[in-house]
N, C-alpha and C. Protein backbone atom coordinates (compact mmCIF):
# COMPACT_ATOMS: atom_id res chain seq x y z
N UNK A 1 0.86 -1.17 0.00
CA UNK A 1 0.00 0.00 0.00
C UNK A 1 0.90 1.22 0.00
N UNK A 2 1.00 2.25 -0.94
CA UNK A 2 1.64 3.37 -0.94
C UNK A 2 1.08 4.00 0.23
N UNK A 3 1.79 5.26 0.69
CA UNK A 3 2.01 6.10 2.04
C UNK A 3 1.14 7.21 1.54
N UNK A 4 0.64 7.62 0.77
CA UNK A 4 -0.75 8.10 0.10
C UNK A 4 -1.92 7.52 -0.03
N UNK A 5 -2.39 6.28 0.00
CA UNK A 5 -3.40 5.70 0.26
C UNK A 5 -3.46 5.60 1.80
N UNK A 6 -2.18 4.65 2.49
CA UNK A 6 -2.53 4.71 4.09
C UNK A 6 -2.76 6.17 4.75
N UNK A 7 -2.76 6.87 4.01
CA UNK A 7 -2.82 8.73 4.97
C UNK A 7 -4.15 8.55 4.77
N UNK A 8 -4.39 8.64 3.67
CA UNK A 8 -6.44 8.70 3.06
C UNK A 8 -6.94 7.66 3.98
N UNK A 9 -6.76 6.57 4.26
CA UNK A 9 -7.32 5.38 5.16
C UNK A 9 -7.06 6.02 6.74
N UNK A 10 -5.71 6.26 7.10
CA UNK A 10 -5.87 7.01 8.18
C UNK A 10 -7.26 8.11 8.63
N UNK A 11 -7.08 9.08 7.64
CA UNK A 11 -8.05 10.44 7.44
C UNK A 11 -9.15 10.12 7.66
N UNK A 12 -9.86 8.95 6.65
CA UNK A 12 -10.91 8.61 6.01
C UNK A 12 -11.55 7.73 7.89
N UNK A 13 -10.65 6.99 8.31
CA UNK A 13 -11.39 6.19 10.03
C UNK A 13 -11.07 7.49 11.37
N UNK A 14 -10.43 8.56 10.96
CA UNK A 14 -10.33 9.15 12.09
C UNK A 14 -11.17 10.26 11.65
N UNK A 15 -11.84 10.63 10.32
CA UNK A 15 -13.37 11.56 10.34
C UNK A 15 -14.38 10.32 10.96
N UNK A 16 -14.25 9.32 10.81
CA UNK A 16 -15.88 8.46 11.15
C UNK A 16 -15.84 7.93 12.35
N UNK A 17 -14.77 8.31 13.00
CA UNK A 17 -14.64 8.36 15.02
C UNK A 17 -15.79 9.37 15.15
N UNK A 18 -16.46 8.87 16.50
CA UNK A 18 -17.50 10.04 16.78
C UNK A 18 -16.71 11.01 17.42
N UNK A 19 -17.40 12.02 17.35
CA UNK A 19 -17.03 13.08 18.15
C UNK A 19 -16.71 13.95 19.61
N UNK A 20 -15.92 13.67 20.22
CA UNK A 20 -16.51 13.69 22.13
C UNK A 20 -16.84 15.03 21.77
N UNK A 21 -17.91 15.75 23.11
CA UNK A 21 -17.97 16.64 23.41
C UNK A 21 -17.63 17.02 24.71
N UNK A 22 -17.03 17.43 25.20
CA UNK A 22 -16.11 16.86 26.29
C UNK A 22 -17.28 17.53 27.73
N UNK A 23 -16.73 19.06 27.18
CA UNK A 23 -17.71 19.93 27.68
C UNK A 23 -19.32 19.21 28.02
N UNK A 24 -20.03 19.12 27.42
CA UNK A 24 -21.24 18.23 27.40
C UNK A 24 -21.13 16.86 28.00
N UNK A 25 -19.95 16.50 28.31
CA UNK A 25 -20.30 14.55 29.19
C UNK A 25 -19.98 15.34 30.53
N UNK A 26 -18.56 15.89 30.37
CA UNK A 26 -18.73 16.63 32.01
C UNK A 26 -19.69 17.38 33.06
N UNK A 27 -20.79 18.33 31.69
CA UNK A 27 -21.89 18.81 32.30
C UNK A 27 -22.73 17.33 32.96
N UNK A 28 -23.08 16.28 32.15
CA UNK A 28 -23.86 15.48 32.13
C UNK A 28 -23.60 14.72 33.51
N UNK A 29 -22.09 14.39 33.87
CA UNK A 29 -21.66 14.05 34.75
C UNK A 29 -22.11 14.87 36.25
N UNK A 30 -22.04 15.94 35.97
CA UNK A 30 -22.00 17.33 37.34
C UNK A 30 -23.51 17.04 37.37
N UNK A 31 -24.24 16.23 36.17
CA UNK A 31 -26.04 16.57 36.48
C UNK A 31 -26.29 15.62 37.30
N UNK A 32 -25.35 14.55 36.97
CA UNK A 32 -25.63 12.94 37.62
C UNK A 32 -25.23 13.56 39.24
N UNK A 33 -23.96 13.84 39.99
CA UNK A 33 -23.11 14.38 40.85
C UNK A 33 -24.40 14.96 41.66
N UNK A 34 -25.53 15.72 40.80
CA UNK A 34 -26.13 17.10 41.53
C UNK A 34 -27.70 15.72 41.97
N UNK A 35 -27.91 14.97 41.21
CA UNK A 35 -29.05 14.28 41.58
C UNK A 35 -28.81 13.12 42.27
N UNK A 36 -27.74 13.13 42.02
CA UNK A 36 -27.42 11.86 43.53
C UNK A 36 -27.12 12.11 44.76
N UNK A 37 -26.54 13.61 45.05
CA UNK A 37 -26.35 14.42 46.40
C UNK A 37 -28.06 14.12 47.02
N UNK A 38 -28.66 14.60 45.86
CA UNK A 38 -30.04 15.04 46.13
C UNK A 38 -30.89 14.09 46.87
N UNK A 39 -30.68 12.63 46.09
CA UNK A 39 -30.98 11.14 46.75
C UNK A 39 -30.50 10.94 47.89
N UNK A 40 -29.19 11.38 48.29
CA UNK A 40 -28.82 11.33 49.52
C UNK A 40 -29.25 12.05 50.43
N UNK A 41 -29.54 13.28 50.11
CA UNK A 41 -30.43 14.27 51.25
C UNK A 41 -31.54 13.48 51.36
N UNK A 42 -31.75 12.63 50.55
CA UNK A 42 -33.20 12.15 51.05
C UNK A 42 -33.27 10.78 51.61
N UNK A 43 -32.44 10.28 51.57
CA UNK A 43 -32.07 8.84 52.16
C UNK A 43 -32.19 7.92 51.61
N UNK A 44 -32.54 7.93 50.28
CA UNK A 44 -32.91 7.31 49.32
C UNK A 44 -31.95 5.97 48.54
N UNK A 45 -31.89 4.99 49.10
CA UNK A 45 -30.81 3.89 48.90
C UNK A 45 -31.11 3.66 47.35
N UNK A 46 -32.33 3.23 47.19
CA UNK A 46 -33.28 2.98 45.95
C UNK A 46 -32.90 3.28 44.92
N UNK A 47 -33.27 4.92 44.76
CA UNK A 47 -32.43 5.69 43.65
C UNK A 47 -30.65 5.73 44.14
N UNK A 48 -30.43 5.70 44.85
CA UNK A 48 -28.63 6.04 44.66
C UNK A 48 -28.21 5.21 43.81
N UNK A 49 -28.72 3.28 44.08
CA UNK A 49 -27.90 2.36 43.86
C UNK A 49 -28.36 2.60 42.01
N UNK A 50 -29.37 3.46 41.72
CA UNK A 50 -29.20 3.49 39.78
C UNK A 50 -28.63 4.06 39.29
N UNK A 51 -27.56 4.73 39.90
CA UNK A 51 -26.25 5.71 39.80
C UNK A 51 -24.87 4.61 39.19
N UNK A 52 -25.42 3.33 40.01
CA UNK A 52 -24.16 2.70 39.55
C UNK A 52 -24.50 1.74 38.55
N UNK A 53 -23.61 0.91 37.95
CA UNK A 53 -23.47 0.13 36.91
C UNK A 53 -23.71 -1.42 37.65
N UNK A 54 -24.42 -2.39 36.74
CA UNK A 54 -24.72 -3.90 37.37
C UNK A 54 -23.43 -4.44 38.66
N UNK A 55 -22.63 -4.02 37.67
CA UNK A 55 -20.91 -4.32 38.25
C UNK A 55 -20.61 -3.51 39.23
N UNK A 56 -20.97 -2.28 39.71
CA UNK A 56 -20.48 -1.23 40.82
C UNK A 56 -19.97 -2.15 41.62
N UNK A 57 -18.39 -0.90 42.12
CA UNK A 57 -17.99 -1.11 43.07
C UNK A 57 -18.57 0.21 44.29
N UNK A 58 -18.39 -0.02 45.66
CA UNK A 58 -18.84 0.72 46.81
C UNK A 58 -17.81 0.40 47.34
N UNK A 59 -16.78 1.65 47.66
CA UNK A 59 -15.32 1.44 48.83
C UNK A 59 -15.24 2.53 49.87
N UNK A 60 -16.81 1.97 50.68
CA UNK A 60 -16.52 3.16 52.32
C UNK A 60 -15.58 2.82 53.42
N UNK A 61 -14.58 3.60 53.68
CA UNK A 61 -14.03 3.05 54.73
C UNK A 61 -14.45 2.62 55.69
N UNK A 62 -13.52 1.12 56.42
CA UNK A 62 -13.79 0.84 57.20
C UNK A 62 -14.91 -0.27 57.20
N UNK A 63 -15.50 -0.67 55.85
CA UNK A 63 -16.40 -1.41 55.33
C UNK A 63 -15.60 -2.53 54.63
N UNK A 64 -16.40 -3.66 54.59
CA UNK A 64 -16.06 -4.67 53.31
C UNK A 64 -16.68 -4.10 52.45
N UNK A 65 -15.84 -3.73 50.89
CA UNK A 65 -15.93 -3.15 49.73
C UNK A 65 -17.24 -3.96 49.16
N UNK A 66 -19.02 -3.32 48.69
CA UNK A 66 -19.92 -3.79 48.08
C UNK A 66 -19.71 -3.20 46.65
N UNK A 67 -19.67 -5.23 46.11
CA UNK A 67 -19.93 -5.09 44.77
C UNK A 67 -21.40 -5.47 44.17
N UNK A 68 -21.78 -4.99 43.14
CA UNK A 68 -23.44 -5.61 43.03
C UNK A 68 -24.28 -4.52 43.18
N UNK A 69 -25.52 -4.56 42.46
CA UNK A 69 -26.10 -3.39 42.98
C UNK A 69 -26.99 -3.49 44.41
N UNK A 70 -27.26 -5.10 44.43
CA UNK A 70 -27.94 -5.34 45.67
C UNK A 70 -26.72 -5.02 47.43
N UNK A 71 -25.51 -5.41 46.48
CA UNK A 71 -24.33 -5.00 47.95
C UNK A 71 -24.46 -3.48 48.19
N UNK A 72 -24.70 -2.83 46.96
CA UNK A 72 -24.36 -1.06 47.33
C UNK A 72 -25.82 -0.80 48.12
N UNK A 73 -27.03 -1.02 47.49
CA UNK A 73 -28.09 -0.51 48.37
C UNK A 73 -27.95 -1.11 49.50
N UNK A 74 -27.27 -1.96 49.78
CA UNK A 74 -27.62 -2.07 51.43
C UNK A 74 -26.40 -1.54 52.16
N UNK A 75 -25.34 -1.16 51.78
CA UNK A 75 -23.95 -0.51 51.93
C UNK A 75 -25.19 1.11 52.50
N UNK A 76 -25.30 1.92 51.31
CA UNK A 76 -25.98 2.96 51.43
C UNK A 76 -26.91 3.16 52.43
N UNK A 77 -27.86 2.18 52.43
CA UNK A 77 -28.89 1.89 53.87
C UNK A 77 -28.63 1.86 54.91
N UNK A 78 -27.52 1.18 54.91
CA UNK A 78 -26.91 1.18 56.31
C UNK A 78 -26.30 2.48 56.63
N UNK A 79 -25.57 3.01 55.91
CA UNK A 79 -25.03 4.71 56.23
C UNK A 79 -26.07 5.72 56.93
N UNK A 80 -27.15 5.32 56.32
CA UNK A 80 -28.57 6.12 56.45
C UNK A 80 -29.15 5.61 57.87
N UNK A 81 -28.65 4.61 58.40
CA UNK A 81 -28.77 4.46 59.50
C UNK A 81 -28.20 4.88 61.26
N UNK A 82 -26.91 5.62 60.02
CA UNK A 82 -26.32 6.27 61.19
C UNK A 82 -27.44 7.70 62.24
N UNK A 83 -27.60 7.60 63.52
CA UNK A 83 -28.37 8.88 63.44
C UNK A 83 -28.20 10.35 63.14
N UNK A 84 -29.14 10.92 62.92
CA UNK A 84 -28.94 12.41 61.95
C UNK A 84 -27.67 11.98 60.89
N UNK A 85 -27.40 11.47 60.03
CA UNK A 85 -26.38 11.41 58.80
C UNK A 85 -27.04 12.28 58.10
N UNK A 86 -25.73 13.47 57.76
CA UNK A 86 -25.48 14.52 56.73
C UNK A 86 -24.80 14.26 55.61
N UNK A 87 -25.02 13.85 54.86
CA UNK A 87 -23.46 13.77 53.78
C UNK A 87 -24.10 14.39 52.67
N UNK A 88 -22.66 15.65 52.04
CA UNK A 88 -22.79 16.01 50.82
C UNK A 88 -21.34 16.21 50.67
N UNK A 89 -21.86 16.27 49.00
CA UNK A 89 -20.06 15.42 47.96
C UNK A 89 -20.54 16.34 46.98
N UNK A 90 -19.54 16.68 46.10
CA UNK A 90 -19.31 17.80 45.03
C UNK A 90 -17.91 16.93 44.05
N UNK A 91 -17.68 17.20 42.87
CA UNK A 91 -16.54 17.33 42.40
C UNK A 91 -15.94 18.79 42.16
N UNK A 92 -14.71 18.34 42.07
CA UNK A 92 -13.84 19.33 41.86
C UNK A 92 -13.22 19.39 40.93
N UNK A 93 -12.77 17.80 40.42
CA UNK A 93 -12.45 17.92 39.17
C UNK A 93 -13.32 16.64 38.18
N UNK A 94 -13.70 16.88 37.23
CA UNK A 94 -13.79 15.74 36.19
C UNK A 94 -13.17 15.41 35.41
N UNK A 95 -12.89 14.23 34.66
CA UNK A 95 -12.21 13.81 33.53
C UNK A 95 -12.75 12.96 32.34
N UNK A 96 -12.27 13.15 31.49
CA UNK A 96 -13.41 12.42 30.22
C UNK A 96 -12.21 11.58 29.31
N UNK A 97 -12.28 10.61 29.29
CA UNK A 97 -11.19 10.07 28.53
C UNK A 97 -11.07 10.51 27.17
N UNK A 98 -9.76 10.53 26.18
CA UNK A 98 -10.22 10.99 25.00
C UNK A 98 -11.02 10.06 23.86
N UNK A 99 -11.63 9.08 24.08
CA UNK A 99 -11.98 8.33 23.71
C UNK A 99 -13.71 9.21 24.34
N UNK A 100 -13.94 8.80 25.10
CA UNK A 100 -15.00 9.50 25.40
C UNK A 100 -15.51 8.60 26.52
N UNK A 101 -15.18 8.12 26.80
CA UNK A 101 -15.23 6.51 27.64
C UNK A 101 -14.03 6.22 28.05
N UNK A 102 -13.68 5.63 29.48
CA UNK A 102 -14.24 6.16 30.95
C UNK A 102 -14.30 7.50 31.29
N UNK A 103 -14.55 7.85 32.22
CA UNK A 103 -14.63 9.39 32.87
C UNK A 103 -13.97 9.01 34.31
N UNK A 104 -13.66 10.48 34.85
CA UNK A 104 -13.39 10.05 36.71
C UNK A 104 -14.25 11.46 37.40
N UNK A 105 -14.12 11.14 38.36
CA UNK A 105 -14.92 12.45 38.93
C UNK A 105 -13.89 12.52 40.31
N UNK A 106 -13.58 13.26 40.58
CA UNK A 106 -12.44 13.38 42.10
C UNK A 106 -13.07 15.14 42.54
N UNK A 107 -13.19 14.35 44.15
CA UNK A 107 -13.91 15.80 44.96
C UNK A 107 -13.90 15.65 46.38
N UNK A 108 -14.65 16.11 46.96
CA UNK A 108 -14.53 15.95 48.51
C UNK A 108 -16.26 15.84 48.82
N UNK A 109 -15.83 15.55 50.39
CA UNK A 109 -17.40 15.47 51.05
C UNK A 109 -17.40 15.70 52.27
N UNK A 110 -18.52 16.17 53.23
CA UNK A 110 -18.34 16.31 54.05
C UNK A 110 -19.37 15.32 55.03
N UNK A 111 -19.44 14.48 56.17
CA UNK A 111 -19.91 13.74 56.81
C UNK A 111 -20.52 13.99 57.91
N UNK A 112 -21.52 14.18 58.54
CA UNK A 112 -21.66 14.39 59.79
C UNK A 112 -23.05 13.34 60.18
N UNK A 113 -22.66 13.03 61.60
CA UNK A 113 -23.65 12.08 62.22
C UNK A 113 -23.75 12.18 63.60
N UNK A 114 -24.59 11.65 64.40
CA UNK A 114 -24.44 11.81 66.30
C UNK A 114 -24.47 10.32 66.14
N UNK A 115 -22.84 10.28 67.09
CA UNK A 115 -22.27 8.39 67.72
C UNK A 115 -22.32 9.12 69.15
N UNK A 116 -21.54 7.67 69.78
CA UNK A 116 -22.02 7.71 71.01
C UNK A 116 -21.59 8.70 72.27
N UNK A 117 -20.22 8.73 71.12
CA UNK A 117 -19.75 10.72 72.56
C UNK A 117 -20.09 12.16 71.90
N UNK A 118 -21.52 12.05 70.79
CA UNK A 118 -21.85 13.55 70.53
C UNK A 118 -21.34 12.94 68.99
N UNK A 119 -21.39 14.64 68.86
CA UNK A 119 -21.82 14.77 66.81
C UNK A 119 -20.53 14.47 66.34
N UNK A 120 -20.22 13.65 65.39
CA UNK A 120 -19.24 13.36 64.58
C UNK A 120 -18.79 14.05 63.21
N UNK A 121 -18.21 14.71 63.25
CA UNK A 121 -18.04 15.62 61.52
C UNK A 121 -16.98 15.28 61.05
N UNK A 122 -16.99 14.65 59.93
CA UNK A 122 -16.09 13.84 58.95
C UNK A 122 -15.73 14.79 57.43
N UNK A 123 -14.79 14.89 57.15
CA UNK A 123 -14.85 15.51 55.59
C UNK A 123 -13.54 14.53 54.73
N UNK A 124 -13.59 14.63 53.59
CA UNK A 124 -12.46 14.04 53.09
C UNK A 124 -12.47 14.18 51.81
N UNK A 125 -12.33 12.42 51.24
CA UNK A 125 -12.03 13.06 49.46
C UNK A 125 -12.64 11.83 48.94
N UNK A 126 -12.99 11.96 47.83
CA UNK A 126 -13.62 10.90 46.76
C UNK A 126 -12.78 10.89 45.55
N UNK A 127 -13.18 9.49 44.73
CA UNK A 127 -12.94 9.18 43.27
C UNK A 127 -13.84 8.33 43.22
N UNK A 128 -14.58 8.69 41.95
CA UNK A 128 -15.17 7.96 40.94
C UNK A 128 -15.35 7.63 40.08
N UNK A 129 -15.16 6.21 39.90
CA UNK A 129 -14.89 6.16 37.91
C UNK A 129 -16.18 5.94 37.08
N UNK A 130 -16.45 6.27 36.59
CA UNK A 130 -18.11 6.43 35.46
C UNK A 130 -17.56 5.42 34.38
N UNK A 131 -18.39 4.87 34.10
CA UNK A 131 -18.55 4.09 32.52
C UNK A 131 -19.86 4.17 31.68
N UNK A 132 -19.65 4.54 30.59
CA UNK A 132 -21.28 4.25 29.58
C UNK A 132 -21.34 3.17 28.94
N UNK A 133 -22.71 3.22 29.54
CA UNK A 133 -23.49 1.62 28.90
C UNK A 133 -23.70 1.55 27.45
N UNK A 134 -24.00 0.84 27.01
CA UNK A 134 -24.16 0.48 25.67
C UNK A 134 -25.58 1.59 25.19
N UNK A 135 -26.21 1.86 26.25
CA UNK A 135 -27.45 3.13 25.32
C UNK A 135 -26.59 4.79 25.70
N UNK A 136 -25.41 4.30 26.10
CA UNK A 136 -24.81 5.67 26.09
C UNK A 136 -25.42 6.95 27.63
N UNK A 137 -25.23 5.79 28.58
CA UNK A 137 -25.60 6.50 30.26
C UNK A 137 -24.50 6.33 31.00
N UNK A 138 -23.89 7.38 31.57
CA UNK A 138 -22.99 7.10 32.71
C UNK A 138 -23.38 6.26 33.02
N UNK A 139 -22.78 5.68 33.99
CA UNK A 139 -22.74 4.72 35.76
C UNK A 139 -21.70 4.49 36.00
N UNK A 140 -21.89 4.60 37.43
CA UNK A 140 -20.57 4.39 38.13
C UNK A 140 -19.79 2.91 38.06
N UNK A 141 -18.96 2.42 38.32
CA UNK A 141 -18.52 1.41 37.96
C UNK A 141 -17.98 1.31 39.35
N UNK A 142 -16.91 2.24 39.62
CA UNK A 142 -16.16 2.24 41.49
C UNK A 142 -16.15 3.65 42.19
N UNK A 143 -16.27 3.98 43.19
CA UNK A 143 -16.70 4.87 44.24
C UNK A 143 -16.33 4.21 45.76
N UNK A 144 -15.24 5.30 45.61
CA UNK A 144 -14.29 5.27 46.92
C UNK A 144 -14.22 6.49 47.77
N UNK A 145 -14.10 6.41 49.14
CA UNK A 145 -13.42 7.73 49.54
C UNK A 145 -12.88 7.48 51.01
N UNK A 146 -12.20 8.48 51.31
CA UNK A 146 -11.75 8.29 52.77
C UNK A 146 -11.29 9.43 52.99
N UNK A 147 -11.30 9.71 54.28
CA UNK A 147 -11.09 11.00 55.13
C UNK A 147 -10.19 11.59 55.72
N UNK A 148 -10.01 12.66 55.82
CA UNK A 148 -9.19 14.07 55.85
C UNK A 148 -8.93 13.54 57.20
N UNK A 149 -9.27 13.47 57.96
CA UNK A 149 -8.89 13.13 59.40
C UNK A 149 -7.85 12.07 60.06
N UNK A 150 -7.02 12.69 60.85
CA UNK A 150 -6.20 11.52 61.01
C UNK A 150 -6.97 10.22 62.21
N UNK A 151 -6.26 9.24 61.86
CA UNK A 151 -6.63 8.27 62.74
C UNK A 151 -7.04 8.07 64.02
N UNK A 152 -8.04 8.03 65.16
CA UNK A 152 -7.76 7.73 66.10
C UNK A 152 -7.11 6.80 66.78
């Protein structure tokens, strides 16, 4: 094959790559980010666990890591069981692969609950890795975090 045909063959599969919009998966991401805080203000195990993918991972400290979506809703449930539990999470940064597929989301959160010597306030940091499904929807795949605080 001459080095003029392979350029045109090059050209010709890298116009018929789709297009990321990078801008637009990251918004899409920050929409997912903003309605799953939202589930959590509400205690809502139900909806959280459709955030993640069949496969999700769940890595709260201090927990055995739930995989499954049936391990994360009850991971989540149980958090919600702490009394008065506050938690809200934000990113700070996102990432979109150049492919357009995976993404990460890395941010912080802040924790608060009443244990048994008074109110507990926790803050720290997250990562999350997103994957799209075959109809083209985020979900989370793994979701980790652990905290700013040193050890007792």
């Amino acid at each position: 094959m001459r080095a003029t045909h392979l350029t045109a063959m090059i050209l010709f599969l890298a116009a018929c790559a789709p297009a990321v919009d990078y801008a637009a998966e990251e918004q899409r991401i920050r929409d997912l980010d903003q309605r799953w805080v939202e589930a959590v203000a509400a205690g809502d195990a139900a909806t959280i666990v459709t955030f993640y993918a069949e496969d999700g991972y769940f890595m709260a400290p201090n927990q055995p890591q739930a995989h499954g979506r049936e391990a994360i809703q009850a991971a989540w449930a149980g958090l919600f069981q702490l009394p008065n539990a506050r938690l809200t999470f934000g990113p700070t940064e996102i990432g979109i692969a150049k492919a357009g597929d995976p993404a990460y989301d890395i941010g912080t959160y802040n924790l608060a609950f009443d244990g048994p010597a008074g109110r507990v306030e926790d803050n720290g940091k997250y990562v999350v890795v997103w994957e799209k499904t075959d109809a083209g929807e985020w979900k989370v795949l793994a979701d980790i975090f652990n905290s700013n605080q040193p050890a007792p």
